[in-house]
N, C-alpha and C. Protein backbone atom coordinates (compact mmCIF):
# COMPACT_ATOMS: atom_id res chain seq x y z
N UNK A 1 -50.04 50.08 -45.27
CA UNK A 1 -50.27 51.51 -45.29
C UNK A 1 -48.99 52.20 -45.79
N UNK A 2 -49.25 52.90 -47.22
CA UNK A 2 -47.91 53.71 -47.35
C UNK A 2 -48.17 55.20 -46.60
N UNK A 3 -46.68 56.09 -46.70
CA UNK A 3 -47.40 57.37 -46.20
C UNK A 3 -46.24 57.95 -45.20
N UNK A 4 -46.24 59.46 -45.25
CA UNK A 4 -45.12 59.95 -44.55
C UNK A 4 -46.10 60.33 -42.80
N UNK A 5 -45.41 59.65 -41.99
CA UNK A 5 -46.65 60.42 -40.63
C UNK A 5 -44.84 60.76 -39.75
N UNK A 6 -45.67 61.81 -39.08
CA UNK A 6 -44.89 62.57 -37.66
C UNK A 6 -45.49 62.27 -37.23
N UNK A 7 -44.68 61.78 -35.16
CA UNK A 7 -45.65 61.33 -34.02
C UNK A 7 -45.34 62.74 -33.35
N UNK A 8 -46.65 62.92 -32.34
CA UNK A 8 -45.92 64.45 -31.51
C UNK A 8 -46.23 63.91 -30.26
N UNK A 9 -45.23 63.44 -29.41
CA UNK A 9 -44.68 63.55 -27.78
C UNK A 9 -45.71 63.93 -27.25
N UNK A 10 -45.92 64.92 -27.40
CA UNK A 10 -46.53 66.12 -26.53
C UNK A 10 -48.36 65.57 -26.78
N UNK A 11 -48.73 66.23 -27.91
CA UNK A 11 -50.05 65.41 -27.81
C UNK A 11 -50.47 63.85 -28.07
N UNK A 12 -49.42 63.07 -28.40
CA UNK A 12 -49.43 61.94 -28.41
C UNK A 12 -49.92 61.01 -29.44
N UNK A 13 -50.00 62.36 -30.83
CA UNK A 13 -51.01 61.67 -31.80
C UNK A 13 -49.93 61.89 -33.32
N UNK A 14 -50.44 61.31 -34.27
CA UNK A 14 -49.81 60.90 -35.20
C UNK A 14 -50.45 61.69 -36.59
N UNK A 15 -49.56 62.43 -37.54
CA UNK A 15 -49.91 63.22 -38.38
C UNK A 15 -49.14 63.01 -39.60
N UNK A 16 -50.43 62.95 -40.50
CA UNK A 16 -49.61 62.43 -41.88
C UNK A 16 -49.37 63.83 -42.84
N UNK A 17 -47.94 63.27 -43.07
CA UNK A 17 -47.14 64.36 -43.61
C UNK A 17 -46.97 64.51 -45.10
N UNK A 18 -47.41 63.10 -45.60
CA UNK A 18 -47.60 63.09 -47.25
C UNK A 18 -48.33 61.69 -47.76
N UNK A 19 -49.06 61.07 -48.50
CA UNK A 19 -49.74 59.87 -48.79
C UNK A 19 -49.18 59.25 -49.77
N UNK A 20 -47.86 59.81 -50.01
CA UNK A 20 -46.62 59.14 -51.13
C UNK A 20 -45.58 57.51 -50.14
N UNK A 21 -45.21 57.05 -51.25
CA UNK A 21 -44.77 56.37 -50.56
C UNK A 21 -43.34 56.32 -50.22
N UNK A 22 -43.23 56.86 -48.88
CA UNK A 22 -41.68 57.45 -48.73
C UNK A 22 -40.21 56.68 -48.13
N UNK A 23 -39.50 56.93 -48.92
CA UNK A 23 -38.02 56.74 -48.73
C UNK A 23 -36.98 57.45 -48.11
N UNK A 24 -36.57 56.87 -47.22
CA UNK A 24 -35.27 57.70 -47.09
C UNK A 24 -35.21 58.96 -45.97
N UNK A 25 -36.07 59.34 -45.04
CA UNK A 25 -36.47 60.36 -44.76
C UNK A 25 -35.37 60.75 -43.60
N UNK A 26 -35.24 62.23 -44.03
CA UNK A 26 -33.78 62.83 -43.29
C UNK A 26 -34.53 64.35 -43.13
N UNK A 27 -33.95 64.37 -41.43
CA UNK A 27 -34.00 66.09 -41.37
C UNK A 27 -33.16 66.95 -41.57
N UNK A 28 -33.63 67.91 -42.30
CA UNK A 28 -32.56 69.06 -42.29
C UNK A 28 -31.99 69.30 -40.89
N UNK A 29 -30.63 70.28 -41.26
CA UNK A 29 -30.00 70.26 -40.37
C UNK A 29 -30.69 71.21 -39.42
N UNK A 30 -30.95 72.28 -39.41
CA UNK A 30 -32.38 73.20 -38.39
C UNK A 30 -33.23 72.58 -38.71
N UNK A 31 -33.41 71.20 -38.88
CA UNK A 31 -35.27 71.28 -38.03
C UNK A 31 -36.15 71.29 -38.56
N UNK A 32 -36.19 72.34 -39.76
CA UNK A 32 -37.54 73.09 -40.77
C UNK A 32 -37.85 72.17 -41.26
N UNK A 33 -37.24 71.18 -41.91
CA UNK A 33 -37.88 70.53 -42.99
C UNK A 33 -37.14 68.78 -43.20
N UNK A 34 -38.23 68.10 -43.29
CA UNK A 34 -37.85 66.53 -43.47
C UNK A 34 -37.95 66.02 -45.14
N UNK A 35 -36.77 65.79 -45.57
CA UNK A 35 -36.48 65.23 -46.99
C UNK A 35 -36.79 63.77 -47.18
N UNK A 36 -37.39 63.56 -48.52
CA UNK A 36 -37.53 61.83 -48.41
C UNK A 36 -37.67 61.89 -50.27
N UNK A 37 -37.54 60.01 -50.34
CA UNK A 37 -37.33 60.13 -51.63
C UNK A 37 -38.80 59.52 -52.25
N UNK A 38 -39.84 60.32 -53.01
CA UNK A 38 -40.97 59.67 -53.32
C UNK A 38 -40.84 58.34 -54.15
N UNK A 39 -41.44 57.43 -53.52
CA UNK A 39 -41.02 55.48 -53.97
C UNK A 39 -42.45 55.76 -55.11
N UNK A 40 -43.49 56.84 -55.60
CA UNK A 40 -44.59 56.29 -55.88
C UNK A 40 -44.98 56.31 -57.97
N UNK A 41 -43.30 56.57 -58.48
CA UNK A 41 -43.20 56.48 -59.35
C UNK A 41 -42.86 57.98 -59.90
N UNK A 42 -42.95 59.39 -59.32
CA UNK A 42 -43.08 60.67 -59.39
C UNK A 42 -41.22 60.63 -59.82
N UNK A 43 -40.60 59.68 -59.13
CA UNK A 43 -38.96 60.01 -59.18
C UNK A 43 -38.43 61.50 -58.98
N UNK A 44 -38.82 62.07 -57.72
CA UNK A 44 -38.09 62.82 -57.35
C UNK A 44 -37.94 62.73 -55.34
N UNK A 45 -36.91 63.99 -55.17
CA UNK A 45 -36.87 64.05 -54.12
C UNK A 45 -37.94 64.73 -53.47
N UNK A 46 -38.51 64.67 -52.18
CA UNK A 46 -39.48 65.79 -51.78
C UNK A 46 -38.71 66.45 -50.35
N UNK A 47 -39.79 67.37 -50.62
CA UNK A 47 -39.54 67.77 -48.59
C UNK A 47 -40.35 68.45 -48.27
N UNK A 48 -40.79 67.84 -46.94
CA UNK A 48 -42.38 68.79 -45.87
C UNK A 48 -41.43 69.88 -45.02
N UNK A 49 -42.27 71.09 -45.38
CA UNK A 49 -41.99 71.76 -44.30
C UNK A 49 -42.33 71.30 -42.79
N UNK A 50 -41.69 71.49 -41.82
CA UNK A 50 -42.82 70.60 -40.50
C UNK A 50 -43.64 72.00 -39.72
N UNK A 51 -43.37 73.27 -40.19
CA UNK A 51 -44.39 74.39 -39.47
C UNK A 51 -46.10 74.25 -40.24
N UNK A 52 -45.77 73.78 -41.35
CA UNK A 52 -47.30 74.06 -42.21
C UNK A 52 -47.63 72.40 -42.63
N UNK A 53 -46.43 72.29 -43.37
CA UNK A 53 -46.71 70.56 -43.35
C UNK A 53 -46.70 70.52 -45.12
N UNK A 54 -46.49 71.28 -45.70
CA UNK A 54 -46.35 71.49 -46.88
C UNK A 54 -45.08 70.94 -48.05
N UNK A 55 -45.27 70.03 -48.63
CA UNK A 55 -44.97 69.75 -49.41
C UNK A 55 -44.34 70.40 -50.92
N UNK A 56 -42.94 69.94 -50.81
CA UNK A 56 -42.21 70.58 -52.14
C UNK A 56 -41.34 69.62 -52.60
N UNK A 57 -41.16 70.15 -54.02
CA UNK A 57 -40.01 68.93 -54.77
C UNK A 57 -38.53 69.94 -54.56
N UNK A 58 -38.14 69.06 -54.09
CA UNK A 58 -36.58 69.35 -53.77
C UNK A 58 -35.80 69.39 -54.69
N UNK A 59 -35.62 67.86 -55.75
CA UNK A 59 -34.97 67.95 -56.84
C UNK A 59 -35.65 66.93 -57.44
N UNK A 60 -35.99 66.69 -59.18
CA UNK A 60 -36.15 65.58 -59.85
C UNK A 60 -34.99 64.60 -59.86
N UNK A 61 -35.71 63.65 -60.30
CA UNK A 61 -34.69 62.40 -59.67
C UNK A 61 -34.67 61.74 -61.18
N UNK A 62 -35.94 62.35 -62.43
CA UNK A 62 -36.11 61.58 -63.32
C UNK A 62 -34.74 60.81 -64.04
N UNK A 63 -33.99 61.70 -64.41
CA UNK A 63 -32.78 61.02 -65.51
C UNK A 63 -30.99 60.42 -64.38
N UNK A 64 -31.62 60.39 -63.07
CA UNK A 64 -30.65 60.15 -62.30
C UNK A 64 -30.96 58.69 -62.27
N UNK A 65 -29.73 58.23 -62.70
CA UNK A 65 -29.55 56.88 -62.24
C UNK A 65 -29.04 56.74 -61.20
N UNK A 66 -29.97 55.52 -60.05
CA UNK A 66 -29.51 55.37 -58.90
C UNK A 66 -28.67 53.92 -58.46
N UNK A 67 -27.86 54.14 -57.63
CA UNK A 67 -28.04 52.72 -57.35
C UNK A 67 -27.92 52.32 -55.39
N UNK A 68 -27.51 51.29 -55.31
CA UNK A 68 -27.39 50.86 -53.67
C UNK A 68 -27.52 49.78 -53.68
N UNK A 69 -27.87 48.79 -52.14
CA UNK A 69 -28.12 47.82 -51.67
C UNK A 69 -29.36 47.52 -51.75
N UNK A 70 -30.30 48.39 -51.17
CA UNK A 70 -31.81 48.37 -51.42
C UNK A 70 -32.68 49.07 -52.61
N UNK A 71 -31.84 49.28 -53.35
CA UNK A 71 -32.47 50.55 -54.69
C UNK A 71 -31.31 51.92 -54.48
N UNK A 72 -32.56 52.98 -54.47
CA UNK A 72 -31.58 54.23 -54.28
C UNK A 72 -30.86 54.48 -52.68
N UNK A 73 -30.36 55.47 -52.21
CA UNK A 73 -29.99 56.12 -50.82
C UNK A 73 -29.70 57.69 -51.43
N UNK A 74 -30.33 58.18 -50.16
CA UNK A 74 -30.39 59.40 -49.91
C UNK A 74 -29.95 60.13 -48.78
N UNK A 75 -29.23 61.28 -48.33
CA UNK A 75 -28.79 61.74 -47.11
C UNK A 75 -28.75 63.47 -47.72
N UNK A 76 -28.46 64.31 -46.51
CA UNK A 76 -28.41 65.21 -46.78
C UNK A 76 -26.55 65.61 -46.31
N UNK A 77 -25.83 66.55 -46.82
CA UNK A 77 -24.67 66.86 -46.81
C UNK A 77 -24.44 67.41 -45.48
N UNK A 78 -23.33 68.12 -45.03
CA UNK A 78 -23.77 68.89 -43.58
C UNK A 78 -24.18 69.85 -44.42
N UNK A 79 -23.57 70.60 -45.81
CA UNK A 79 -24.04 72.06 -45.66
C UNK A 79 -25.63 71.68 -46.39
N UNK A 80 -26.34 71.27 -46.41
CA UNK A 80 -27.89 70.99 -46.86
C UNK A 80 -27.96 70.12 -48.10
N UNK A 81 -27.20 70.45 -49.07
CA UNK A 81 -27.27 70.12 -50.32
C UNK A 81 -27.53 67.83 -50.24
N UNK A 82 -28.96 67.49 -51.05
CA UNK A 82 -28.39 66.35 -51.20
C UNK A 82 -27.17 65.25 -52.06
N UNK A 83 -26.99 64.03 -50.88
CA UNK A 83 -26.23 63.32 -51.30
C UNK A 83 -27.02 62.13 -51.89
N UNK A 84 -26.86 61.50 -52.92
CA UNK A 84 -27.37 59.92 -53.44
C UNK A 84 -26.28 59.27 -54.34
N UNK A 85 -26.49 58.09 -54.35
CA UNK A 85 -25.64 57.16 -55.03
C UNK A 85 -25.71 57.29 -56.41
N UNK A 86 -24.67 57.43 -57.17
CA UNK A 86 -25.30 57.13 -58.64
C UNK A 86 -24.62 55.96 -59.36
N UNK A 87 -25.28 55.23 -60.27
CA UNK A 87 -25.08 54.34 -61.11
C UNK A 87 -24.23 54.63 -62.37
N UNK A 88 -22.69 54.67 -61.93
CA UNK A 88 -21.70 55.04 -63.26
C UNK A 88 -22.02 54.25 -64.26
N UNK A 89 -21.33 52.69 -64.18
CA UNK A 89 -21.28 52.24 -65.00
C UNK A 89 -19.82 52.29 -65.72
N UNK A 90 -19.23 50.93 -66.63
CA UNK A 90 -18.50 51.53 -66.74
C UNK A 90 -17.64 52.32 -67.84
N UNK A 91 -19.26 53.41 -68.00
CA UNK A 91 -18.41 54.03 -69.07
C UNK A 91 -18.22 55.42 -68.11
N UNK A 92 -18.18 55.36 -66.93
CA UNK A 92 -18.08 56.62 -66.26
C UNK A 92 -16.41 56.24 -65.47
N UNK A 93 -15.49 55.25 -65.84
CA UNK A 93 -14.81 54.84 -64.97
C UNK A 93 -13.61 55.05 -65.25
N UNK A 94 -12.73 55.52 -65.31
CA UNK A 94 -11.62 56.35 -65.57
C UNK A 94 -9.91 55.73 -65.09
N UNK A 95 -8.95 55.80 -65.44
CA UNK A 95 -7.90 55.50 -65.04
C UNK A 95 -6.75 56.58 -65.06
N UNK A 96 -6.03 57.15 -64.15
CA UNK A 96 -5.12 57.68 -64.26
C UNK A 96 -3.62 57.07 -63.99
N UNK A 97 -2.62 57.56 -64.60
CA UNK A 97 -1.35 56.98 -64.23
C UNK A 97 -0.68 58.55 -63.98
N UNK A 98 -0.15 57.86 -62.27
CA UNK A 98 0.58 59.18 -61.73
C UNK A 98 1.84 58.76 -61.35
N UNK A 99 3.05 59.70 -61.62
CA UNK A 99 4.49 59.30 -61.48
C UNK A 99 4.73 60.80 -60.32
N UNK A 100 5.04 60.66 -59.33
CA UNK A 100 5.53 61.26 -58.70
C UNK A 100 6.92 61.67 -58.44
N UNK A 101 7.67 62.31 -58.70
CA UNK A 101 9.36 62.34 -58.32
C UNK A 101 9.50 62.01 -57.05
C-alpha cells in the first residue's frame, strides 16, 4: 500500500492524507502542515494542510539533482524554508587558497 495516512489518538482511526507515494515526511514547525517528497514520478515537493487535508506543491523538484544514502533527503530549516541534498558533481567543486598574516 503506497499513500500518505494520519492516525488520530483521539478517535483512533486512520486518514489518508494523499495516494502518492510519499517520502520524507516532516512537520512544519506550527503544526499546519506536513511536507513530503512525492516518490510517484511528479518530482516535486508536496505539503497537506492537516485542517482541510489539502494538498499543495511546495516546490518542483524537476531539474534538482538529488542525492543521499537512500536517493533524495528532505528536512525543513528552523525558519520553514526546505533543506535537500544536492548532487554537485565535480564540476560544482571549487578550491580556494587562503594565506592569512
Amino acid at each position: 500500500m503506497t499513500g500518505l495516512f494520519l492516525f488520530d489518538f483521539q478517535t483512533q482511526k486512520w486518514t489518508e492524507l494523499s495516494k502518492s507515494s510519499a517520502g520524507w515526511p516532516t512537520f512544519s514547525k506550527d503544526g499546519q502542515y506536513l511536507y513530503f517528497v512525492d516518490y510517484s514520478g511528479t518530482g516535486v515537493l508536496l505539503r497537506v494542510r492537516l485542517s482541510n487535508h489539502t494538498v499543495e506543491k511546495a516546490v518542483d523538484l524537476k531539474s534538482f539533482v538529488t542525492t543521499g544514502t537512500y536517493g533524495n533527503w528532505f528536512a525543513l530549516a528552523p525558519n520553514g524554508s526546505p533543506i535537500s541534498m544536492r548532487d554537485a558533481g565535480t564540476t560544482d567543486v571549487y578550491s580556494l587558497d587562503w594565506e592569512e598574516p
